[in-house]
Protein backbone atom coordinates (compact mmCIF):
# COMPACT_ATOMS: atom_id res chain seq x y z
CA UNK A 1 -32.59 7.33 -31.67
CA UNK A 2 -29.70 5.79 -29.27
CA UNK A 3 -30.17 6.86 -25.52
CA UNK A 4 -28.07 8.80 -23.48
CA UNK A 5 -27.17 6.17 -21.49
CA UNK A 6 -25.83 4.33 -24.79
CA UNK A 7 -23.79 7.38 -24.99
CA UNK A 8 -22.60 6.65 -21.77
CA UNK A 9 -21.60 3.01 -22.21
CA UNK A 10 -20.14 3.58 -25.77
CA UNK A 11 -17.83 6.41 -24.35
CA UNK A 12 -16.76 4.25 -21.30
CA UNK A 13 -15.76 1.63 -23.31
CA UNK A 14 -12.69 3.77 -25.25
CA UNK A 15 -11.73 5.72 -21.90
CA UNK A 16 -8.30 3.91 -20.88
CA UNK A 17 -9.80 3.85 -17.25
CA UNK A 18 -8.70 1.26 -14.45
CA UNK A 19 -10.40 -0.67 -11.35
CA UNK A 20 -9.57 0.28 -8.35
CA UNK A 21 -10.65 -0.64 -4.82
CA UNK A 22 -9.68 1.71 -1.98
CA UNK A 23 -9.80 0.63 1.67
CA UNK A 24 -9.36 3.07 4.33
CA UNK A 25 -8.94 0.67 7.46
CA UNK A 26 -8.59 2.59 11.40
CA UNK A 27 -9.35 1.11 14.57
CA UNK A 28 -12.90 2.65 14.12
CA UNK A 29 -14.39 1.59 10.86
CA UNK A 30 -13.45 0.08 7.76
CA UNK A 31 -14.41 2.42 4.49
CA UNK A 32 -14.40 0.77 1.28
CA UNK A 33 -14.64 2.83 -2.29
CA UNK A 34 -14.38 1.35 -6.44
CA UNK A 35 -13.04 4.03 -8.21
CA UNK A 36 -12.64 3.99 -12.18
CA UNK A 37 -9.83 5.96 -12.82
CA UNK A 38 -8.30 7.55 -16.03
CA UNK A 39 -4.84 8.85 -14.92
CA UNK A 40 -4.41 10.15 -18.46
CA UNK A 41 -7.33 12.50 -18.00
CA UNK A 42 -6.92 12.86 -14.00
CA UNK A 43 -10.76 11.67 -13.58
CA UNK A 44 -11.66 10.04 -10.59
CA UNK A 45 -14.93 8.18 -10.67
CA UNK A 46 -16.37 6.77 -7.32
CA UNK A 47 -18.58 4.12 -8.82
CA UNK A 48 -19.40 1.89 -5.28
CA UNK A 49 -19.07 2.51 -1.68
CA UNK A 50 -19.30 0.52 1.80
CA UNK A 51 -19.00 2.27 5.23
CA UNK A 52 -18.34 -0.31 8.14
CA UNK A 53 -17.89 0.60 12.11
CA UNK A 54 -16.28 -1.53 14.22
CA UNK A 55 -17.73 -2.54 17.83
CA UNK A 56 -14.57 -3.45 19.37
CA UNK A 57 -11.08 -2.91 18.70
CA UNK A 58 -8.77 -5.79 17.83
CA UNK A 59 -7.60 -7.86 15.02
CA UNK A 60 -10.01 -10.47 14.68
CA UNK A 61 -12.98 -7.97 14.62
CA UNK A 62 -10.85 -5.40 11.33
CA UNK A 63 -10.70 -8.85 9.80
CA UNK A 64 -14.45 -9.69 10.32
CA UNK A 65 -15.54 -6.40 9.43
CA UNK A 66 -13.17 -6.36 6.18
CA UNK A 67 -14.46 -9.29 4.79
CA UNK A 68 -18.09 -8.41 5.48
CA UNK A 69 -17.46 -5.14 4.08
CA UNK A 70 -16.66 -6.18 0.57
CA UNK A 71 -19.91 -7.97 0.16
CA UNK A 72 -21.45 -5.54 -2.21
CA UNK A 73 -18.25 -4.51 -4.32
CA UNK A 74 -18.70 -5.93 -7.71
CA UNK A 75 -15.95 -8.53 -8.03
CA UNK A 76 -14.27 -6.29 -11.63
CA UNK A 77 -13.61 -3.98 -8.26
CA UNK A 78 -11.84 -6.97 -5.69
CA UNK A 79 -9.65 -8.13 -9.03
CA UNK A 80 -8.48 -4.96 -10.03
CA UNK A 81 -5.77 -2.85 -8.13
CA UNK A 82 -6.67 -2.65 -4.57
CA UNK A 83 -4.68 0.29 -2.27
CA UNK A 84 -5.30 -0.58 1.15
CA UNK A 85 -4.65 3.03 3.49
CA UNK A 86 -4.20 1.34 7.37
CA UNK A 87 -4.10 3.05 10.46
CA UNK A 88 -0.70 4.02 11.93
CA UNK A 89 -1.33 0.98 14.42
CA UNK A 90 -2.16 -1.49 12.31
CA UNK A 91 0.78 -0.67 9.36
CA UNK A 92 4.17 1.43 9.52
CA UNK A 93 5.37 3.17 5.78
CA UNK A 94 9.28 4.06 6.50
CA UNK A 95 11.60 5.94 3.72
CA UNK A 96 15.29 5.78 4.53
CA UNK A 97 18.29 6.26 2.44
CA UNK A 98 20.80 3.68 2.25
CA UNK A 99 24.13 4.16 1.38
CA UNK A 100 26.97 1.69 -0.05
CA UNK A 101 30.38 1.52 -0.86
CA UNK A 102 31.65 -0.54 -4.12
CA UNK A 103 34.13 -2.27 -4.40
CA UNK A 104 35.15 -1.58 -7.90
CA UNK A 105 34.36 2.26 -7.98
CA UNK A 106 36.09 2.02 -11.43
CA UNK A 107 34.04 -0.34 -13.26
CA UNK A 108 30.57 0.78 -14.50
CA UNK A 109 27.56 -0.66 -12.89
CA UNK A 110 25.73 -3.15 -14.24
CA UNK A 111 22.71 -5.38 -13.58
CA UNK A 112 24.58 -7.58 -10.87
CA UNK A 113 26.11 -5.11 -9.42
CA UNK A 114 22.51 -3.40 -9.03
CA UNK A 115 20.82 -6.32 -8.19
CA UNK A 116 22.82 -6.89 -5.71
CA UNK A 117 23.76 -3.45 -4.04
CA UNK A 118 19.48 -3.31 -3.33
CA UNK A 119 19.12 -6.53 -2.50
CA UNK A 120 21.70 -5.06 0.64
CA UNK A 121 19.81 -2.07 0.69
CA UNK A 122 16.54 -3.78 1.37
CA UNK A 123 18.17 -6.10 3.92
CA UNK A 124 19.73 -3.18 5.91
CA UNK A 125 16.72 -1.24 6.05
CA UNK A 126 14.28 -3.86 6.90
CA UNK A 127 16.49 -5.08 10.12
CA UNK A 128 17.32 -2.21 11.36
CA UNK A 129 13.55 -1.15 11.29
CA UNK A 130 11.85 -4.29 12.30
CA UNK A 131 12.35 -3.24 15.86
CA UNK A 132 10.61 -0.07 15.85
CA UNK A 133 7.63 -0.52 13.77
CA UNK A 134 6.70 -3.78 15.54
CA UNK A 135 7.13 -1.44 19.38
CA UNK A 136 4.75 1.62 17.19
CA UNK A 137 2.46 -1.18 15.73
CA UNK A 138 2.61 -2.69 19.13
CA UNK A 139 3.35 -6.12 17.96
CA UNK A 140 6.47 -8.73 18.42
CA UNK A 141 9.19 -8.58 16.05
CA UNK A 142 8.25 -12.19 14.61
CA UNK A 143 5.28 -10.78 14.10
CA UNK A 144 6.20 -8.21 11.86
CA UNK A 145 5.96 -8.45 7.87
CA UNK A 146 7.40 -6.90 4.76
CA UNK A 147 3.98 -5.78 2.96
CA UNK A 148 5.61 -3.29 0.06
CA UNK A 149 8.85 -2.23 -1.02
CA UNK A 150 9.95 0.38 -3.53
CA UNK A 151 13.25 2.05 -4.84
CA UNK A 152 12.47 5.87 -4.90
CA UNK A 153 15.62 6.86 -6.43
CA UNK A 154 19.25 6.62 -6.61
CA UNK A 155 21.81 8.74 -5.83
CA UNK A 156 25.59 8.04 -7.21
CA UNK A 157 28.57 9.80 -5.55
CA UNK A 158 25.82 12.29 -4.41
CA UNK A 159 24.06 12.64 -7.65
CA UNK A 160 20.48 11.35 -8.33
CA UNK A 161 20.37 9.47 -11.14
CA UNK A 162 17.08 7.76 -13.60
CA UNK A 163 18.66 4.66 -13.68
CA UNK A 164 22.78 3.93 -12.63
CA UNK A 165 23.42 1.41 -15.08
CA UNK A 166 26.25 1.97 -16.94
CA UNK A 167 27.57 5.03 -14.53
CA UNK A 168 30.68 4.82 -13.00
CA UNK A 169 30.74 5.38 -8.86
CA UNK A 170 32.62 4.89 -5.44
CA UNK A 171 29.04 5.36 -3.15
CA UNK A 172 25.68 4.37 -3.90
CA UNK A 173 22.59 5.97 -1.94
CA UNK A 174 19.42 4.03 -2.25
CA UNK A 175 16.46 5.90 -1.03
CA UNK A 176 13.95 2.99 -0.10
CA UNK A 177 10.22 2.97 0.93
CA UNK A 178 9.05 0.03 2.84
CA UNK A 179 5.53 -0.73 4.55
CA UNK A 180 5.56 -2.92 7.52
CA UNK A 181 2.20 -4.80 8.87
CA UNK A 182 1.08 -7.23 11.14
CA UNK A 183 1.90 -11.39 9.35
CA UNK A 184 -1.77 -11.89 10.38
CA UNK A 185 -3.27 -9.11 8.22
CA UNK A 186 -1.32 -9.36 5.54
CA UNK A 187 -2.33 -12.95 4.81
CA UNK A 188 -5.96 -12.30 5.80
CA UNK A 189 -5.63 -9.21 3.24
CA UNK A 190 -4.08 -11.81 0.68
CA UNK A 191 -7.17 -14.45 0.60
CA UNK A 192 -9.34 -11.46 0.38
CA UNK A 193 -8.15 -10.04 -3.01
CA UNK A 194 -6.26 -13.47 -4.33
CA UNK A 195 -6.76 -12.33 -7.99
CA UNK A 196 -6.12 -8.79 -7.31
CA UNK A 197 -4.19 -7.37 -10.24
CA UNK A 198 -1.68 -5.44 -7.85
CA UNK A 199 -1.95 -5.20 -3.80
CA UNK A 200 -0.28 -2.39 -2.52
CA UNK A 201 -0.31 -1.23 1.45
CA UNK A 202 0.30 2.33 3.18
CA UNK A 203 0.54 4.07 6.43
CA UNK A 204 -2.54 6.35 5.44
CA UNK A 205 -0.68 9.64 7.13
CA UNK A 206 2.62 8.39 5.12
CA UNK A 207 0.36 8.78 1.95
CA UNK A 208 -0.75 12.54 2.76
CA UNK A 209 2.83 13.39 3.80
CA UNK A 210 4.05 11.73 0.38
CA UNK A 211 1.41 13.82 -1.55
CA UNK A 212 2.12 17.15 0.44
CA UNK A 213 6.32 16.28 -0.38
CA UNK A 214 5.16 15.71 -3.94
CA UNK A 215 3.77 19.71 -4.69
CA UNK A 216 6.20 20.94 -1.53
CA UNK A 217 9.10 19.50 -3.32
CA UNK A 218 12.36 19.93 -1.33
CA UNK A 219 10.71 22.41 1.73
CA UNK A 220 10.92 20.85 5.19
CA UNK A 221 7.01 20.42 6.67
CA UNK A 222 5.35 18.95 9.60
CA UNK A 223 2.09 17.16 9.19
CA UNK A 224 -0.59 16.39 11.70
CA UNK A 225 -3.15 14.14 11.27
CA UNK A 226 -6.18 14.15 13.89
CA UNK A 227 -7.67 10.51 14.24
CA UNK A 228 -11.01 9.72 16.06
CA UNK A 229 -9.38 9.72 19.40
CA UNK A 230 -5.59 10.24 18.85
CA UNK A 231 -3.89 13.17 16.72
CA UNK A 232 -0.48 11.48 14.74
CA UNK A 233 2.52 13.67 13.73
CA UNK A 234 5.33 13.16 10.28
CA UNK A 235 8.08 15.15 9.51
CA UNK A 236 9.36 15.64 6.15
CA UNK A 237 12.32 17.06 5.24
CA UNK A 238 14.12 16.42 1.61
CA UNK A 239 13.84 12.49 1.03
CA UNK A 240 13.16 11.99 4.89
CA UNK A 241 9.48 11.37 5.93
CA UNK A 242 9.05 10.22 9.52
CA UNK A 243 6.81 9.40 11.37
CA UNK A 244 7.41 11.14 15.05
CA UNK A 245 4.75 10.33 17.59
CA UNK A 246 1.36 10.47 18.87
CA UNK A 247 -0.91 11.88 21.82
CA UNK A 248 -4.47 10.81 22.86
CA UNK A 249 -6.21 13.54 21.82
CA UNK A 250 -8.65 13.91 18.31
CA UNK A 251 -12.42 14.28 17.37
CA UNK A 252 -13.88 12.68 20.32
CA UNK A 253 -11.84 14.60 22.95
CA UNK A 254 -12.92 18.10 20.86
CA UNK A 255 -16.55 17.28 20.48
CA UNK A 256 -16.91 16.08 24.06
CA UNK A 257 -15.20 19.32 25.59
CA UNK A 258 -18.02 21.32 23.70
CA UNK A 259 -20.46 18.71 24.42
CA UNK A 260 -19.69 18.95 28.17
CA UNK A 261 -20.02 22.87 28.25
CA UNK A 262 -23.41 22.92 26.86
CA UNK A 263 -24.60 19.78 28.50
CA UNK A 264 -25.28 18.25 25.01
CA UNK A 265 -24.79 15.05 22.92
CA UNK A 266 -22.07 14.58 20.33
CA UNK A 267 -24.02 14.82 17.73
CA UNK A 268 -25.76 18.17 19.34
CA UNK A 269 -21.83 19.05 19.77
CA UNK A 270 -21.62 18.45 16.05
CA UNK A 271 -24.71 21.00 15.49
CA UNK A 272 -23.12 23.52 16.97
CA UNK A 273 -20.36 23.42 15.61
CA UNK A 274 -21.69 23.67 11.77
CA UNK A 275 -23.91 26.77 13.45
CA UNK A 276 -20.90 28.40 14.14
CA UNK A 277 -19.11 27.36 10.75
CA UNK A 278 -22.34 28.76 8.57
CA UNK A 279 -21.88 32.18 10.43
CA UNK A 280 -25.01 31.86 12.39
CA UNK A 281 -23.99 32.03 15.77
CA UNK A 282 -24.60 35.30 17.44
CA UNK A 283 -21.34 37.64 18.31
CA UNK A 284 -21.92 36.54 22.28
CA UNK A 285 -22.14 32.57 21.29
CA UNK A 286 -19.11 33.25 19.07
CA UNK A 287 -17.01 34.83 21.56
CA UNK A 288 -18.10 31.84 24.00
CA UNK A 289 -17.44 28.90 21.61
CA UNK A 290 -14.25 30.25 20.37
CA UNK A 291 -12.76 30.85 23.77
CA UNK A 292 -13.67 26.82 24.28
CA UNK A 293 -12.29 25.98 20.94
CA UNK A 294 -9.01 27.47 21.98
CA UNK A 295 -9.16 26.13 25.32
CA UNK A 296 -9.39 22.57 23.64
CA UNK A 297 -7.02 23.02 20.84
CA UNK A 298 -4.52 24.07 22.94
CA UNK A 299 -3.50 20.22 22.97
CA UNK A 300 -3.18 20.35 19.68
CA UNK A 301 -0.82 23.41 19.50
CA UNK A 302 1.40 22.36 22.19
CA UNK A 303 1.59 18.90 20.04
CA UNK A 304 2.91 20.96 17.15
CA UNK A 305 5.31 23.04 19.11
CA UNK A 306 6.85 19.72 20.06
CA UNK A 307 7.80 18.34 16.74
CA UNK A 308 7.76 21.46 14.27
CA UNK A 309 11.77 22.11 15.32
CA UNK A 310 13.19 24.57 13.30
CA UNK A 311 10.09 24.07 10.56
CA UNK A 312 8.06 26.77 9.16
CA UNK A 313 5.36 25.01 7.56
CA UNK A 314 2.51 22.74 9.15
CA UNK A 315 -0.11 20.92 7.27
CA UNK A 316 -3.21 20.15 9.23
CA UNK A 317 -5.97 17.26 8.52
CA UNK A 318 -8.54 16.55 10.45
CA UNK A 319 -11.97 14.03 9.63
CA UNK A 320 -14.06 17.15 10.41
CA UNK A 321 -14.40 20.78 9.85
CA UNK A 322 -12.35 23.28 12.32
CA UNK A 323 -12.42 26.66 13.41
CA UNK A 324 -11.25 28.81 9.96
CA UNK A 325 -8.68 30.64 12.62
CA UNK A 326 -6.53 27.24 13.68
CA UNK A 327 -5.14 28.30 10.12
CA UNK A 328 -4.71 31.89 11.07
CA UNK A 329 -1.78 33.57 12.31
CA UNK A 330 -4.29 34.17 15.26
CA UNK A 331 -3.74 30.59 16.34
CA UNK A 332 -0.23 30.22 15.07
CA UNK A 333 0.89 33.28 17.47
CA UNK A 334 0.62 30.41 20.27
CA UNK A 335 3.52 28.44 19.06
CA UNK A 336 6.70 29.79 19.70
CA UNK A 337 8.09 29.18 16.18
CA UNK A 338 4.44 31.07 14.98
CA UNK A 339 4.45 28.58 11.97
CA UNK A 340 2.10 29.29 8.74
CA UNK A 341 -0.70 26.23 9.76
CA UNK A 342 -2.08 24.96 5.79
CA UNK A 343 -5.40 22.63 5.47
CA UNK A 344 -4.17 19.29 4.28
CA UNK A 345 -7.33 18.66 2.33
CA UNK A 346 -9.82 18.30 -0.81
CA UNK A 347 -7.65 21.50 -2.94
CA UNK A 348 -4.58 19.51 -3.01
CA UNK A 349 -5.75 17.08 -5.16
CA UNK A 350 -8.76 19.12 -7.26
CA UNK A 351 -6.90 22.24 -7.37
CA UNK A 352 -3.02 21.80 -7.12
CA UNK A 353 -2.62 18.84 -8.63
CA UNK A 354 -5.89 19.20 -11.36
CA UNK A 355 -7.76 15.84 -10.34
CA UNK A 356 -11.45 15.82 -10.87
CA UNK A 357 -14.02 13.28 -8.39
CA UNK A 358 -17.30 12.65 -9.83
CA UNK A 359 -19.95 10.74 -7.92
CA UNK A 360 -21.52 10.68 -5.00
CA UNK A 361 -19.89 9.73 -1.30
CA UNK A 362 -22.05 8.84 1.99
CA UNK A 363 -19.42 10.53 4.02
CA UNK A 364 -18.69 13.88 4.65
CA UNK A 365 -15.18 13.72 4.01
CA UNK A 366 -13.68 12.17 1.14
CA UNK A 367 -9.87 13.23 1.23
CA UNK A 368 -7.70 9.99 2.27
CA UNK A 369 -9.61 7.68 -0.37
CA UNK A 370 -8.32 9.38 -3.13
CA UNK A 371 -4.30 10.45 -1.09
CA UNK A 372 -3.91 6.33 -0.79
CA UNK A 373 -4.48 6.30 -4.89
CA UNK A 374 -2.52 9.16 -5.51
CA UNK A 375 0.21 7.18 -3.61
CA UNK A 376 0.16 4.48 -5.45
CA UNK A 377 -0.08 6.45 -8.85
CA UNK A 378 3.14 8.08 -7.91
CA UNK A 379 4.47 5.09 -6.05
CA UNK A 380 6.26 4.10 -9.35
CA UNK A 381 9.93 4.04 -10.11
CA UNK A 382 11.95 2.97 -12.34
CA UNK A 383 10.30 -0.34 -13.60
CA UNK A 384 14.03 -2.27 -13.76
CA UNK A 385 14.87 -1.48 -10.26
CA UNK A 386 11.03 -2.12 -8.88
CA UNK A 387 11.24 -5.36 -10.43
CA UNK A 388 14.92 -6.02 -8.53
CA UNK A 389 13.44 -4.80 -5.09
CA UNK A 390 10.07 -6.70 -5.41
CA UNK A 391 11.71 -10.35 -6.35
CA UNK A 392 14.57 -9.66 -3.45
CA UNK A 393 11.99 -8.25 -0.76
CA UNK A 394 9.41 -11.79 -2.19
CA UNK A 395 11.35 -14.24 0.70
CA UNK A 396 10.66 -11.26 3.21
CA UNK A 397 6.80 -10.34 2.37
CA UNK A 398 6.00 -14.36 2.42
């Protein structure tokens, strides 16, 4: 009688599943994941991981680390499609609309004319943003490179449009998304994966704000994502996700104010924290830990306050488990605007959007693996005008 396992490998074979190889690069560590993935069936398999820290910050060590990092990925993984999800220092993920006049408003657009109007588009977006991501990524502006370029859609006389061929128009807006990197990283990245099946690079809090857009659809949001040591802030608002700023404060600063009140190590910080989370603190130790967990997210809420604007709606992720009340209207009260504060977390893929993830994960939080694939899953456009944007943007990403 044929084992289960037969089962298993007879089954797999007929699932239309694909390779892909996820790597979550900060300035800390360097997490690496193979997923099989049936988009058809929204089944996420993790089938191989790698966790990596990094000693010291810098370049030259991400590369080292990278490269030693991939050791144990089967090589199906490092030739399938591989979503790299890079710290906001190390890669910048800009969307802009640009608009153009034509010339012959009274002729129907055709493939020149399109070729050519985002060929402009791509131009005009990519020097007048050079400048900034290279002073956020902290870089020159020789040093900067084109590492991804999309057309998210097209608006014509102020009406969005599948495809404009054939449409008659005086204005055309082209609502771009480009990812900028280091020239350095991107070519180390390219002999890493030089028979990858598709490479494609994100800002990894572009790819949660891009996911949050995608179920918000047109309401205005601000998202925050806390970092090991710094705490990163996007604004989204119709086709307009930006990235606004940062301040030095994230999971190190938190766990070291509690540390520092009890006299304890991080990882005792950590203990106490998840004693409080279970519900096994006592009412006195409660009252005591949440006074100094408002005392230290007050950085936090003043950081919100400062970019929410007119806003209503914040969406909060952090690499660790917080207080239940930061997403209160107990915590909210503290910001002037009193915005609703959501979780930016696990239910937005498994529950709003109906993903499953089967297999098992070392770490304790397995949320931006699975974002940077989402963003590349809905990362496709049209396929005529990809194509167009790809072979003009070619001269810019070499």
């Amino acid at each position: 009688m044929p084992s289960k396992n037969l089962f298993r490998k007879l089954r797999s074979l007929f699932e239309r599943s694909e390779y892909f190889l996820i790597l979550t690069i900060t300035l800390e560590s360097i997490h690496v994941v193979a997923l099989r993935v049936n988009f058809e069936k929204k089944k996420i398999r993790i089938v191989k991981e790698a966790l990596r820290q990094i000693q010291n910050r810098g370049e030259e060590t991400i590369q080292t680390a990278l490269a030693a990092s991939l050791k144990t990925i089967p090589k199906r993984f490092r030739e399938g499609r591989v979503v790299l999800s890079l710290h906001p220092t190390l890669a910048t993920t800009i969307h802009s609309t640009v608009e153009l006049t034509r010339d012959t408003p009274q002729e129907p657009i055709d493939n020149t004319d399109l070729d050519q109007r985002i060929a402009q588009a791509i131009w005009r977006l990519f020097d007048g943003e050079r400048s900034r991501a290279a002073v956020k990524m902290g870089i020159s502006d020789l040093e900067v490179a084109l590492s991804d370029v999309g057309v998210r859609r097209v608006r014509l006389d102020g009406h969005t449009v599948l495809n404009p061929l054939g449409f008659k128009a005086t204005t055309m807006a082209i609502e771009l998304r480009q990812t900028f990197c280091a020239k350095s990283l991107m070519e180390h990245v390219r002999k890493l994966f030089p028979k990858s099946r598709s490479l494609f690079m994100i800002e990894s809090g572009m790819a949660v704000v891009e996911l949050v857009a995608h179920v918000e659809k047109q309401s205005p949001f601000l998202f925050v994502q806390v970092g090991i040591s710094e705490t990163s802030f996007y604004t989204a608002d119709r086709s307009e996700m930006v990235y606004r700023d940062a301040i030095g404060w994230g999971e190190k600063e938190f766990f070291s104010a509690l540390g520092e009140t009890f006299a304890v190590d991080p990882v005792t910080a950590r203990a106490i924290l998840q004693k409080y989370l279970r519900g096994e603190a006592s009412p006195k130790m409660r009252v005591t830990l949440e006074k100094i967990f408002f005392s230290e997210l007050h950085t936090l809420g003043k950081g919100i306050g400062v970019h929410l604007g007119a806003m209503k709606k914040v969406y909060l992720y952090a690499p660790f488990a917080l207080p239940p009340f930061i997403f209160s209207p107990r915590f909210a009260w503290h910001i002037a605007s009193r915005p609703k504060i959501l979780p930016a977390g696990d239910a937005l893929i498994t529950e709003t959007l109906g993903f499953t993830v089967e297999g098992k994960t070392s770490t304790s939080d397995f949320f931006i693996p699975p974002v940077a694939l989402l963003a590349f899953y809905f990362s496709s456009g049209d396929a005529t005008m990809d194509s167009i944007a790809k072979r003009h943007a070619r001269w810019l990403i070499n």
